[in-house]
C-alpha atoms as a PDB file:
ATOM      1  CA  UNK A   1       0.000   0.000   0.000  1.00  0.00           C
ATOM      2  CA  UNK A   2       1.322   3.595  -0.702  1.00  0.00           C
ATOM      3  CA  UNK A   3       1.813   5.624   1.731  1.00  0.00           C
ATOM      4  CA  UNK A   4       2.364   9.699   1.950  1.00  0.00           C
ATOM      5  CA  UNK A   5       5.807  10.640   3.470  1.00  0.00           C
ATOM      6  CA  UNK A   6       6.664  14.502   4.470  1.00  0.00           C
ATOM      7  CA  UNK A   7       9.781  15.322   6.311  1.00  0.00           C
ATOM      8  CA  UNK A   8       8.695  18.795   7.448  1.00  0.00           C
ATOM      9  CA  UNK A   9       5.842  20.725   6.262  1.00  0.00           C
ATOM     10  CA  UNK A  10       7.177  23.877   6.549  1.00  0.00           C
ATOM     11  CA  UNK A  11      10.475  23.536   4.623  1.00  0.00           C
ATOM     12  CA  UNK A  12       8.599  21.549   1.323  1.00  0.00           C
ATOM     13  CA  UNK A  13       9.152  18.019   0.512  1.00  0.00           C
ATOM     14  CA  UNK A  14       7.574  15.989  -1.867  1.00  0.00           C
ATOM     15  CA  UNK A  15       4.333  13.832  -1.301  1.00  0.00           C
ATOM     16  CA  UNK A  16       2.359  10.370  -2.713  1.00  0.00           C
ATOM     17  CA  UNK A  17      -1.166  10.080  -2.115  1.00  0.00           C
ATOM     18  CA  UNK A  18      -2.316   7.243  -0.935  1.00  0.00           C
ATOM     19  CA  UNK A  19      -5.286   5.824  -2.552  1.00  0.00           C
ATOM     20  CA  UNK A  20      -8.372   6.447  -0.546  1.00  0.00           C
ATOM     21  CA  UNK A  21      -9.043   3.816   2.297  1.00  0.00           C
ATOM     22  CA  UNK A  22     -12.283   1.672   2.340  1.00  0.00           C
ATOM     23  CA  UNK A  23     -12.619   2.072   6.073  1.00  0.00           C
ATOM     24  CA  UNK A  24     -12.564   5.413   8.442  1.00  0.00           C
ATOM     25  CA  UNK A  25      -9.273   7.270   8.746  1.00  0.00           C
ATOM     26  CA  UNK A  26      -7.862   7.052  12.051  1.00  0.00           C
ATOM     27  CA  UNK A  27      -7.240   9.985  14.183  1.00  0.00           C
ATOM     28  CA  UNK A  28      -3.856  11.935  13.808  1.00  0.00           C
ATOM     29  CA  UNK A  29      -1.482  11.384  15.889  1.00  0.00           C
ATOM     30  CA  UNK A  30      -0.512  15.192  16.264  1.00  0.00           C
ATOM     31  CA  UNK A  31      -2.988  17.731  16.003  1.00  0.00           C
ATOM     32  CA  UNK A  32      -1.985  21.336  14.425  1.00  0.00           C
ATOM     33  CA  UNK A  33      -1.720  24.466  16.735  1.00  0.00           C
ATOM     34  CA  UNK A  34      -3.922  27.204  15.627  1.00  0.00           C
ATOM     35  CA  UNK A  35      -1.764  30.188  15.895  1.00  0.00           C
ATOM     36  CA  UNK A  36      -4.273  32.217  16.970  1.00  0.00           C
ATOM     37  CA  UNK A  37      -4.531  29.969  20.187  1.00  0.00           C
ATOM     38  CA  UNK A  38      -1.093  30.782  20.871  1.00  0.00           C
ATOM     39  CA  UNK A  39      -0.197  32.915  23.297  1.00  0.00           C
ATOM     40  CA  UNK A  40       1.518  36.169  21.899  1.00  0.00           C
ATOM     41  CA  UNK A  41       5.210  37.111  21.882  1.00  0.00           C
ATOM     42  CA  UNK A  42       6.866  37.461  25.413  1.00  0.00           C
ATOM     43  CA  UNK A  43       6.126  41.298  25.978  1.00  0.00           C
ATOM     44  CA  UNK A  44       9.503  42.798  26.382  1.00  0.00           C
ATOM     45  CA  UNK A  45      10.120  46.147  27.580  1.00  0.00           C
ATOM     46  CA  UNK A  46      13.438  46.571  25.814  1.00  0.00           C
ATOM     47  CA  UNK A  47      12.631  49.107  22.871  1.00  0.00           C
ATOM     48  CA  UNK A  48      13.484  47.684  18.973  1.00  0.00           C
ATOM     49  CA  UNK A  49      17.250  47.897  18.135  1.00  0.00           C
ATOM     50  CA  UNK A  50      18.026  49.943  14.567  1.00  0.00           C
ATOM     51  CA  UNK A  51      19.242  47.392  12.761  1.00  0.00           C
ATOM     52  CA  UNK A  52      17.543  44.296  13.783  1.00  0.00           C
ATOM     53  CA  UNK A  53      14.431  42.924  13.471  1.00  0.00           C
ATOM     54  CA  UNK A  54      12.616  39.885  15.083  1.00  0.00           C
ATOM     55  CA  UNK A  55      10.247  37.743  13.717  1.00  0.00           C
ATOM     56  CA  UNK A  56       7.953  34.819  15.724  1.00  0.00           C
ATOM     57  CA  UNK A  57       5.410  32.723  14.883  1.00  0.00           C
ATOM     58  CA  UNK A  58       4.272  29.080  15.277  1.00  0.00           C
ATOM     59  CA  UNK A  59       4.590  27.360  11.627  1.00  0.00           C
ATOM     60  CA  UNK A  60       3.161  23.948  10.481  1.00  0.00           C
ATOM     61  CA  UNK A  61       4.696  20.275  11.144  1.00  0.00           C
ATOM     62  CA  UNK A  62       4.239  17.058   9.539  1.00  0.00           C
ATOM     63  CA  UNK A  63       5.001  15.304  12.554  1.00  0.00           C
ATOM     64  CA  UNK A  64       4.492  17.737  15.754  1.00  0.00           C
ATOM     65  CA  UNK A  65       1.879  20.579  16.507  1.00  0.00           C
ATOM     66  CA  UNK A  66       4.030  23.032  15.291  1.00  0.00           C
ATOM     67  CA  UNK A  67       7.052  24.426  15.180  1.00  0.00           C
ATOM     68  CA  UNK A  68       7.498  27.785  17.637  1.00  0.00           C
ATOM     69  CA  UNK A  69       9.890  29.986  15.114  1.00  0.00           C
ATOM     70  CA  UNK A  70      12.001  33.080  16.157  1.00  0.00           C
ATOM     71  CA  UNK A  71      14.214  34.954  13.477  1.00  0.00           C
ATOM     72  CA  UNK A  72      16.436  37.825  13.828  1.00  0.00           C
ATOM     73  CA  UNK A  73      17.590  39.296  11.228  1.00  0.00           C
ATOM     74  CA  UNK A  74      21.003  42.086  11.925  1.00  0.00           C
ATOM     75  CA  UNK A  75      22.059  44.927   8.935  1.00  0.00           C
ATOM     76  CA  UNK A  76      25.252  45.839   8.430  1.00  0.00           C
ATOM     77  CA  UNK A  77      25.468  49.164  10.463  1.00  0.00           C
ATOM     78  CA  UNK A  78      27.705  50.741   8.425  1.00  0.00           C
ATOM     79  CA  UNK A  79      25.414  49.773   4.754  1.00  0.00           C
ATOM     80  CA  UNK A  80      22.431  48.549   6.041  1.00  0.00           C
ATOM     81  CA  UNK A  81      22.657  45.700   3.937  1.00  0.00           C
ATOM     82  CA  UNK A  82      22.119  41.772   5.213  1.00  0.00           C
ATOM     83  CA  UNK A  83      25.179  40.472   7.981  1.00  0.00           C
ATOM     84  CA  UNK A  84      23.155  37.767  10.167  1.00  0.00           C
ATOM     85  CA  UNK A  85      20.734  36.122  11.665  1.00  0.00           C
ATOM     86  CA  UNK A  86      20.061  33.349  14.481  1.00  0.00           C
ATOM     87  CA  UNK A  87      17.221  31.754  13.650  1.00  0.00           C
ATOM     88  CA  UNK A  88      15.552  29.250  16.821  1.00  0.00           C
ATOM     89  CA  UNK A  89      13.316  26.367  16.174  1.00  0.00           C
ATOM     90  CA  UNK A  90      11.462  24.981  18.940  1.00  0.00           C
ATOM     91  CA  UNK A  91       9.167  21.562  17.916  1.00  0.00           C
ATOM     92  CA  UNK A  92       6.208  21.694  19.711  1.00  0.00           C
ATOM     93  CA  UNK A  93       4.473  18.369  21.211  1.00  0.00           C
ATOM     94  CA  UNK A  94       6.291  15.722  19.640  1.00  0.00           C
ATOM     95  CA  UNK A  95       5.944  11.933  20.583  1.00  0.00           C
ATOM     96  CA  UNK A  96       8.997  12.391  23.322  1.00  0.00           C
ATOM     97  CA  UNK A  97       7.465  15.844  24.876  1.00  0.00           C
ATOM     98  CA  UNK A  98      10.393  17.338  24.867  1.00  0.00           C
ATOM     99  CA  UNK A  99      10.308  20.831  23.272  1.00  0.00           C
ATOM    100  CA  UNK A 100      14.300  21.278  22.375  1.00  0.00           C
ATOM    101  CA  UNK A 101      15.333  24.699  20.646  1.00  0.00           C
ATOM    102  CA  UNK A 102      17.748  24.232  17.544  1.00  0.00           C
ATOM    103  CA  UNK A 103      19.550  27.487  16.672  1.00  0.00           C
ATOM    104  CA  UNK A 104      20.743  28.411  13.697  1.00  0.00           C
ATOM    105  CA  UNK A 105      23.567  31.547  12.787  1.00  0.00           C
ATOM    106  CA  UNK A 106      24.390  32.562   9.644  1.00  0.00           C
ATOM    107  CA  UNK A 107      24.558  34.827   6.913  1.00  0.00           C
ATOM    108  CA  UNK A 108      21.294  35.908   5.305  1.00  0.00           C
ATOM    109  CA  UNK A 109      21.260  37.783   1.832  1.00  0.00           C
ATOM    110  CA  UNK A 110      18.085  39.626  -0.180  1.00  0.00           C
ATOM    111  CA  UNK A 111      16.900  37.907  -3.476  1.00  0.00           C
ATOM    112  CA  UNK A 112      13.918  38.898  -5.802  1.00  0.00           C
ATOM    113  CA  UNK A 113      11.670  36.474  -7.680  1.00  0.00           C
ATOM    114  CA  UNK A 114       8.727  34.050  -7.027  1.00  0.00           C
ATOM    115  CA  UNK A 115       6.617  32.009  -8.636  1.00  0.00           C
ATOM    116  CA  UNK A 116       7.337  34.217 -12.016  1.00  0.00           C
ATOM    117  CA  UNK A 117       6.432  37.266  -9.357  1.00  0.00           C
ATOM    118  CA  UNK A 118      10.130  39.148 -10.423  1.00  0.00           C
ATOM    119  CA  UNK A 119       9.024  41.992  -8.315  1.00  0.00           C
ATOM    120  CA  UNK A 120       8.345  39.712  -5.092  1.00  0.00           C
ATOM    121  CA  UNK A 121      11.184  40.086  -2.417  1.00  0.00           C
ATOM    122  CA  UNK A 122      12.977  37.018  -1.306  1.00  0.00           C
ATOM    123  CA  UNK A 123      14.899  36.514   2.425  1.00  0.00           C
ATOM    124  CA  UNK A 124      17.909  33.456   2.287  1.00  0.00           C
ATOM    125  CA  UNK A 125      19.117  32.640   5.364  1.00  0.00           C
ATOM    126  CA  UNK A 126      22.254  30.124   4.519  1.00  0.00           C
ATOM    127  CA  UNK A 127      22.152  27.818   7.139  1.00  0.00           C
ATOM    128  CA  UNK A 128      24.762  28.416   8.620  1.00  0.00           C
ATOM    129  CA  UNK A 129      26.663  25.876   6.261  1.00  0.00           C
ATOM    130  CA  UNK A 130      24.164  23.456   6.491  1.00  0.00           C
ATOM    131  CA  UNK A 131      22.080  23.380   3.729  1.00  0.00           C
ATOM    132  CA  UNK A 132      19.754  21.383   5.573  1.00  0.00           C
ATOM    133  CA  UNK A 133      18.839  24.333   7.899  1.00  0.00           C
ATOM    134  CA  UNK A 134      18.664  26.792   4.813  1.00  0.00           C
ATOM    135  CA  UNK A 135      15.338  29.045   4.824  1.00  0.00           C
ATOM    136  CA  UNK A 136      13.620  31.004   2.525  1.00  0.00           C
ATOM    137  CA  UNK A 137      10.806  33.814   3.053  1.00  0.00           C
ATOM    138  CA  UNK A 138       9.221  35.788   1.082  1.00  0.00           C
ATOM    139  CA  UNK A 139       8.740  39.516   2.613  1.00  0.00           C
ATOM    140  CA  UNK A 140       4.958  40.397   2.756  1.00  0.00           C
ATOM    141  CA  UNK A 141       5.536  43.680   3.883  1.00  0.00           C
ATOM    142  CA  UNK A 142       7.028  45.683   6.552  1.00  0.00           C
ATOM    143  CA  UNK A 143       5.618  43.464   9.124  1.00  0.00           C
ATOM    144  CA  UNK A 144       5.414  39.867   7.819  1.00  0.00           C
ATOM    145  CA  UNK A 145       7.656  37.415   6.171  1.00  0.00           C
ATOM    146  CA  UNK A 146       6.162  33.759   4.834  1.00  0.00           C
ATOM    147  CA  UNK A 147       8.235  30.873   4.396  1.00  0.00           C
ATOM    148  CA  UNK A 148       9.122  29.264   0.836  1.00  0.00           C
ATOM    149  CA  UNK A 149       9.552  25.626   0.514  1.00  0.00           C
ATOM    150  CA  UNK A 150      13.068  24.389  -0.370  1.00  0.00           C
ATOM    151  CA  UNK A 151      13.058  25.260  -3.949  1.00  0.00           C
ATOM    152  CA  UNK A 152      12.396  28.608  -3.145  1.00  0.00           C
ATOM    153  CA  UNK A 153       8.357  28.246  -4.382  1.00  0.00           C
ATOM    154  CA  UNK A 154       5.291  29.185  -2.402  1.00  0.00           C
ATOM    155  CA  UNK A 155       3.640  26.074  -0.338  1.00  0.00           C
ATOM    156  CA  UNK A 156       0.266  25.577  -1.435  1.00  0.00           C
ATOM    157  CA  UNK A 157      -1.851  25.054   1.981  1.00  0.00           C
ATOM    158  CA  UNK A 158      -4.015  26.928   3.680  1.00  0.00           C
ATOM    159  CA  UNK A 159      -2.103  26.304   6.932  1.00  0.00           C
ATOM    160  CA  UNK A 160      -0.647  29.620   8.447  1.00  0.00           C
ATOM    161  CA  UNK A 161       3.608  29.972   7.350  1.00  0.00           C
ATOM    162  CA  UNK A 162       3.216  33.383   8.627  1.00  0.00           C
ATOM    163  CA  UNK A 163       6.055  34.952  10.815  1.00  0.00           C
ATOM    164  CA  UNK A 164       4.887  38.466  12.171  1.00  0.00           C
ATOM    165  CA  UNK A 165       7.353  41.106  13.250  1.00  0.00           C
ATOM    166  CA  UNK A 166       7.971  41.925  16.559  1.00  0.00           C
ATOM    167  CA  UNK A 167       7.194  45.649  17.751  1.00  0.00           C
ATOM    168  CA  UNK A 168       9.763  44.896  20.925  1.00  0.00           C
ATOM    169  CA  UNK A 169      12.549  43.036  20.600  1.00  0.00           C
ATOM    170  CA  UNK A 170      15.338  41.856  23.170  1.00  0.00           C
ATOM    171  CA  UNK A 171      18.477  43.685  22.020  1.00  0.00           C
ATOM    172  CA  UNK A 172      21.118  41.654  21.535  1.00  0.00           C
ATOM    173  CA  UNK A 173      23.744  44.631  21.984  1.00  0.00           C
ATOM    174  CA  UNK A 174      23.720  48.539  23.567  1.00  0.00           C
ATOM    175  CA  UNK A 175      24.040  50.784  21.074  1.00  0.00           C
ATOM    176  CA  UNK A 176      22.128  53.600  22.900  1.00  0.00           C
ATOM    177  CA  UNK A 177      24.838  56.827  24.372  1.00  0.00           C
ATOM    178  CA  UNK A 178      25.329  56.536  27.291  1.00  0.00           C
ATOM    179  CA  UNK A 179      23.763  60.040  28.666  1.00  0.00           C
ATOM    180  CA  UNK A 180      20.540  58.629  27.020  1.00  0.00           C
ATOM    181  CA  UNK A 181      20.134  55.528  29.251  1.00  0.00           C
ATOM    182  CA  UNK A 182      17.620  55.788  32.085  1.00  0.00           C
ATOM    183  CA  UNK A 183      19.337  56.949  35.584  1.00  0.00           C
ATOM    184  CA  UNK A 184      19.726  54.450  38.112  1.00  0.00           C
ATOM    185  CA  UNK A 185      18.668  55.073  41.915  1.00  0.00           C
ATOM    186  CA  UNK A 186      20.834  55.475  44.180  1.00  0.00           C
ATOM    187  CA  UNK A 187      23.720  56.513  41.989  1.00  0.00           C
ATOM    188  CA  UNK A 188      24.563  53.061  40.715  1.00  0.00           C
ATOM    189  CA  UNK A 189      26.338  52.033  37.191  1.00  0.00           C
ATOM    190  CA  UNK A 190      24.266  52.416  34.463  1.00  0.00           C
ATOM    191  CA  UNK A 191      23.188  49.235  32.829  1.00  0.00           C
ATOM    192  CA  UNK A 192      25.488  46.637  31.052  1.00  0.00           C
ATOM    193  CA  UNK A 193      26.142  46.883  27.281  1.00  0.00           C
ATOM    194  CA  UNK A 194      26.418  43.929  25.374  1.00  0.00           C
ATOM    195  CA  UNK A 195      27.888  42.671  21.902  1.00  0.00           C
ATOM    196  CA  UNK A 196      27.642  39.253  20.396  1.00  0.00           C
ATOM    197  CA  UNK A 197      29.337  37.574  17.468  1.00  0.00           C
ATOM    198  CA  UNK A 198      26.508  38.147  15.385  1.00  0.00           C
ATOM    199  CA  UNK A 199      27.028  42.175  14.880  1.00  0.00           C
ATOM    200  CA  UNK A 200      30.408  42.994  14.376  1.00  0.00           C
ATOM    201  CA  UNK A 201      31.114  46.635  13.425  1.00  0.00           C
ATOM    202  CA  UNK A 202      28.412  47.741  16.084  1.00  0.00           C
ATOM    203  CA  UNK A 203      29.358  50.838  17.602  1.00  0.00           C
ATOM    204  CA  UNK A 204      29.187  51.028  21.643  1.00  0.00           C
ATOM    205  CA  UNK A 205      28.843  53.798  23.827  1.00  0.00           C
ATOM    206  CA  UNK A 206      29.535  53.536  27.596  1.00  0.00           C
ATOM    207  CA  UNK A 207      29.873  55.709  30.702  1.00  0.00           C
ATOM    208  CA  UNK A 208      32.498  56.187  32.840  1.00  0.00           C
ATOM    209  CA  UNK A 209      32.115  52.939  35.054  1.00  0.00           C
ATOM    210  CA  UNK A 210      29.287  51.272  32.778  1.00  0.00           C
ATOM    211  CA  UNK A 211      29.978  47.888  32.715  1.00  0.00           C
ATOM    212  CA  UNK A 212      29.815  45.712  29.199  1.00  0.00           C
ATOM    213  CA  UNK A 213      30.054  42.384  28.108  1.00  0.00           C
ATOM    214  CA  UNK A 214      31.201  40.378  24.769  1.00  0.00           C
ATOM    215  CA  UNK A 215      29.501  37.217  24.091  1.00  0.00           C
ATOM    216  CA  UNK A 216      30.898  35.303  21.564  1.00  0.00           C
ATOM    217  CA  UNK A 217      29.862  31.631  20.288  1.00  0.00           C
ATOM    218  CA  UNK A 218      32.682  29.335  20.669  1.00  0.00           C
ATOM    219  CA  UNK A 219      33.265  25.180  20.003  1.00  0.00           C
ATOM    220  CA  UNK A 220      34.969  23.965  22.770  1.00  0.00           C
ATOM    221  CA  UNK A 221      34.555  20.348  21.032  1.00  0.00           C
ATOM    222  CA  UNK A 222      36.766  21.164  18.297  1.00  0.00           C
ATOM    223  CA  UNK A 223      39.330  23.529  20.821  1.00  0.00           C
ATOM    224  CA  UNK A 224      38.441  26.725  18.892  1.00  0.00           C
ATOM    225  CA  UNK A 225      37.901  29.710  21.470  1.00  0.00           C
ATOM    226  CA  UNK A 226      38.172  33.465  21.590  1.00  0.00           C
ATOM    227  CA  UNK A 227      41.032  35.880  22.594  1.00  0.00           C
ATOM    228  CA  UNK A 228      40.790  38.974  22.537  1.00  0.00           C
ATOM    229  CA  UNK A 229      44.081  41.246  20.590  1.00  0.00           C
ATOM    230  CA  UNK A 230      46.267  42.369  23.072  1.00  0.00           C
ATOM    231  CA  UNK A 231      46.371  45.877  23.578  1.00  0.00           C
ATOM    232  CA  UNK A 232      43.056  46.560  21.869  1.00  0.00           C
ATOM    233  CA  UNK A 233      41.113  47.944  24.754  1.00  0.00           C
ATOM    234  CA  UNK A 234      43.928  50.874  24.611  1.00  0.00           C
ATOM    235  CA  UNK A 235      43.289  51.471  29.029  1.00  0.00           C
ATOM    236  CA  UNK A 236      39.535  52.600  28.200  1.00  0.00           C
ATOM    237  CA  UNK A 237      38.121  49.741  29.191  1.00  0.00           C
ATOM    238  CA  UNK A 238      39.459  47.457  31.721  1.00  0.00           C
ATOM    239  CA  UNK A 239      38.964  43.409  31.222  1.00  0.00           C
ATOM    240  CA  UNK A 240      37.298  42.111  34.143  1.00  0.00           C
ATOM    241  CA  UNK A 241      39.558  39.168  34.782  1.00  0.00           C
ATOM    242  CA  UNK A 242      39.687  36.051  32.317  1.00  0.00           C
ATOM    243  CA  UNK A 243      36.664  34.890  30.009  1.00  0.00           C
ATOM    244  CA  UNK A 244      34.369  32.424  31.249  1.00  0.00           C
ATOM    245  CA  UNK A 245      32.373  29.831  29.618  1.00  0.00           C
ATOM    246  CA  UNK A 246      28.353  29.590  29.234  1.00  0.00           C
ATOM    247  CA  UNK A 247      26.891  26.748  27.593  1.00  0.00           C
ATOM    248  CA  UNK A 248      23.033  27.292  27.818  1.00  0.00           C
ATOM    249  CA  UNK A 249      20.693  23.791  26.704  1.00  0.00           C
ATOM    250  CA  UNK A 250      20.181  23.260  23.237  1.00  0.00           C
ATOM    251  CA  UNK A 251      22.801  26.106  21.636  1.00  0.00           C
ATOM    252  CA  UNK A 252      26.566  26.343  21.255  1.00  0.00           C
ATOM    253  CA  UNK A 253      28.786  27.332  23.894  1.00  0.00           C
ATOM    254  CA  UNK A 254      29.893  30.777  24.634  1.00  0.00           C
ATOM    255  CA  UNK A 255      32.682  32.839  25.581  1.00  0.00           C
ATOM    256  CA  UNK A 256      32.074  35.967  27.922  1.00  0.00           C
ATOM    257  CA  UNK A 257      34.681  39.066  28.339  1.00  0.00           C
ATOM    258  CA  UNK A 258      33.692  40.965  30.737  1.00  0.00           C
ATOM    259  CA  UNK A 259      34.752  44.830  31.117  1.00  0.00           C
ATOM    260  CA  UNK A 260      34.395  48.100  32.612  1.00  0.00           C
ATOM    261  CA  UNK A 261      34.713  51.466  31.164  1.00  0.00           C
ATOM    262  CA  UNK A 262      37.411  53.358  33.143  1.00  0.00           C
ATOM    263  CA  UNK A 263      38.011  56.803  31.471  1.00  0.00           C
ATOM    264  CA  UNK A 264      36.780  59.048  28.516  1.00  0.00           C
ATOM    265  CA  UNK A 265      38.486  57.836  25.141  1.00  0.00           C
ATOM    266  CA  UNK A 266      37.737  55.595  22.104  1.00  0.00           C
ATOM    267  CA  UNK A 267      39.351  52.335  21.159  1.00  0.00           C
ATOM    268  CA  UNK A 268      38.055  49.376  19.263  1.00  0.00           C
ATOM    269  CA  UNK A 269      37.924  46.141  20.720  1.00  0.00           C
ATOM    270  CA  UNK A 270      39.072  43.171  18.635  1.00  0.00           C
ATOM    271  CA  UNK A 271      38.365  39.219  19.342  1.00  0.00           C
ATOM    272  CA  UNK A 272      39.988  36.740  17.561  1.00  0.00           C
ATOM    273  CA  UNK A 273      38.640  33.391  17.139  1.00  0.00           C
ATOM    274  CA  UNK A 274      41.453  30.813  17.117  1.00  0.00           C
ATOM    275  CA  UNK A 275      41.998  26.539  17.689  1.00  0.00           C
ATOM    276  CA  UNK A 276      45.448  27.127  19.712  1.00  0.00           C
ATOM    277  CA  UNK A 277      48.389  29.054  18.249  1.00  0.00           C
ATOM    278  CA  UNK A 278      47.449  28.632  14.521  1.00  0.00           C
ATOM    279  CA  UNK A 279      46.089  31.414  12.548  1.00  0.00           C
ATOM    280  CA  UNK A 280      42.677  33.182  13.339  1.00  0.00           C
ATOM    281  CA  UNK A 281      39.608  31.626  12.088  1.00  0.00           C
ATOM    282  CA  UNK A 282      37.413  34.484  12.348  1.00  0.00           C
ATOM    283  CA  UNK A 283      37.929  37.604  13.832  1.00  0.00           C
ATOM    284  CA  UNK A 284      35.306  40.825  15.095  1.00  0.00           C
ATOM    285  CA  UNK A 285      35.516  43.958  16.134  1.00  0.00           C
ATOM    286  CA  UNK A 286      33.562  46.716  17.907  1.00  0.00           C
ATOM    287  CA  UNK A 287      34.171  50.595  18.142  1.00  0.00           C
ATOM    288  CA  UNK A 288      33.849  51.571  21.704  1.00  0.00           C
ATOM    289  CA  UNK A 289      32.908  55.093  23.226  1.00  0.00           C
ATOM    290  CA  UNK A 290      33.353  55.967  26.731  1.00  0.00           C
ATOM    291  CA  UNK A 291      32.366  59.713  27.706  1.00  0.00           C
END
């Protein structure tokens, strides 16, 4: 007897009918979420970053209720043009009932064309060298993206591939100068600044004993960690003693330099992302201003 197969809904696949059955279908074992059941976004109280943009929504599974999507997408601060994205996953009511995150970084790039629609505006996100974990969404408008298959084509369904764009978003990084920060009772350091991997080039702007933080995804499996270039913090910031190591469930491990801004000036902190003494893999960098 034939029988349909579908990988995952949301990223295409191809499907065989099976011929129709001469006695009552029985009930599926997962039942679809209606989006509209789900509860909204986290409200966040952090206002939206220039430069990035964050996307949620619960798409459709072949083989769970649904698959709880988050996208961030970062410019380039100097063009504006595409840099990166981290893109989470979560699978929602599988068979085990565990709902594990997969996250995704990578390098996303604007494309035009679908469908013979040359005029319709096309997201890639690359997978992060996976081509497995590749995406594709059409942009709907300011607000909405909807996912493509893996050909790049619209899906045909009725189902809801909808992600809508957050109005607040958790910043990933401080950008904000520092005299426009809110004041802190009792005279205390203003809030900490914080850069990832996923931005280099942001600019930073600190106070006078602000505190800020570099978090930077590392592979301890493999031996490749950061360093950061000696004398790049040029005395404006102080490091605040050697990095440590964070390695939240479900996502890669990460590196945290901790500093403290210790007198007016500007410098540019540089990372470099190394597997012992041979030759940087990767490196970042981040202008820093400390009035």
């Amino acid at each position: 007897m034939a029988v349909g197969t579908c990988l995952l809904v949301g990223a295409g696949c191809s499907r065989q009918e099976a011929p129709a059955a001469t006695q009552a279908p029985a009930e599926p074992l997962f039942r679809p979420i209606d989006p509209a059941q789900m509860p909204a976004a986290p409200a966040r109280s952090v206002p939206a970053t220039p430069g990035v943009s964050r996307y949620f929504g619960v798409l459709p599974c072949a083989d769970c209720a649904g698959i709880r999507t988050e996208l961030t997408l970062i410019e380039d601060p100097k063009t504006g043009g595409p840099q990166t994205y981290e893109l989470t996953e979560t699978y929602l009511g599988t068979m085990s009932q565990e709902e594990k995150p997969v996250t995704t970084r990578g390098a996303w790039s604007t494309l035009r064309g679908v469908d013979g629609d040359a005029a319709a505006a096309v997201i890639a996100l690359d997978g992060g060298g996976n081509a497995e974990r590749a995406r594709r969404f059409e942009r709907l408008s300011d607000r909405e993206l909807r996912q493509l298959d893996r050909e790049g084509k619209r899906i045909d369904s009725s189902l809801n591939y909808v992600l809508s764009r957050m109005a607040d978003a958790p910043a990933p990084l401080t950008l904000s100068p520092a005299a426009s920060l809110p004041a802190v009772p009792g005279g205390a350091v203003q809030p900490t600044a914080m850069v990832t991997d996923m931005a280099s080039g942001w600019p930073v702007a600190l106070a006078v004993g602000q505190e800020m933080t570099a978090r930077l995804t590392a592979d301890r499996a493999a031996g490749v960690r950061w360093s950061m270039r000696d004398g790049s913090d040029a005395g404006i910031v102080a490091l605040q003693g050697p990095p440590t190591e964070e390695t939240p469930a479900g996502r890669p491990a990460v590196d945290v330099f901790r500093f403290r801004a210790v007198k007016p000036g500007t410098t540019t902190l540089t990372f470099d992302l190394k597997k012992g003494a041979a030759a940087a893999i990767r490196s970042v960098s981040y202008p820093v201003t400390v009035q």
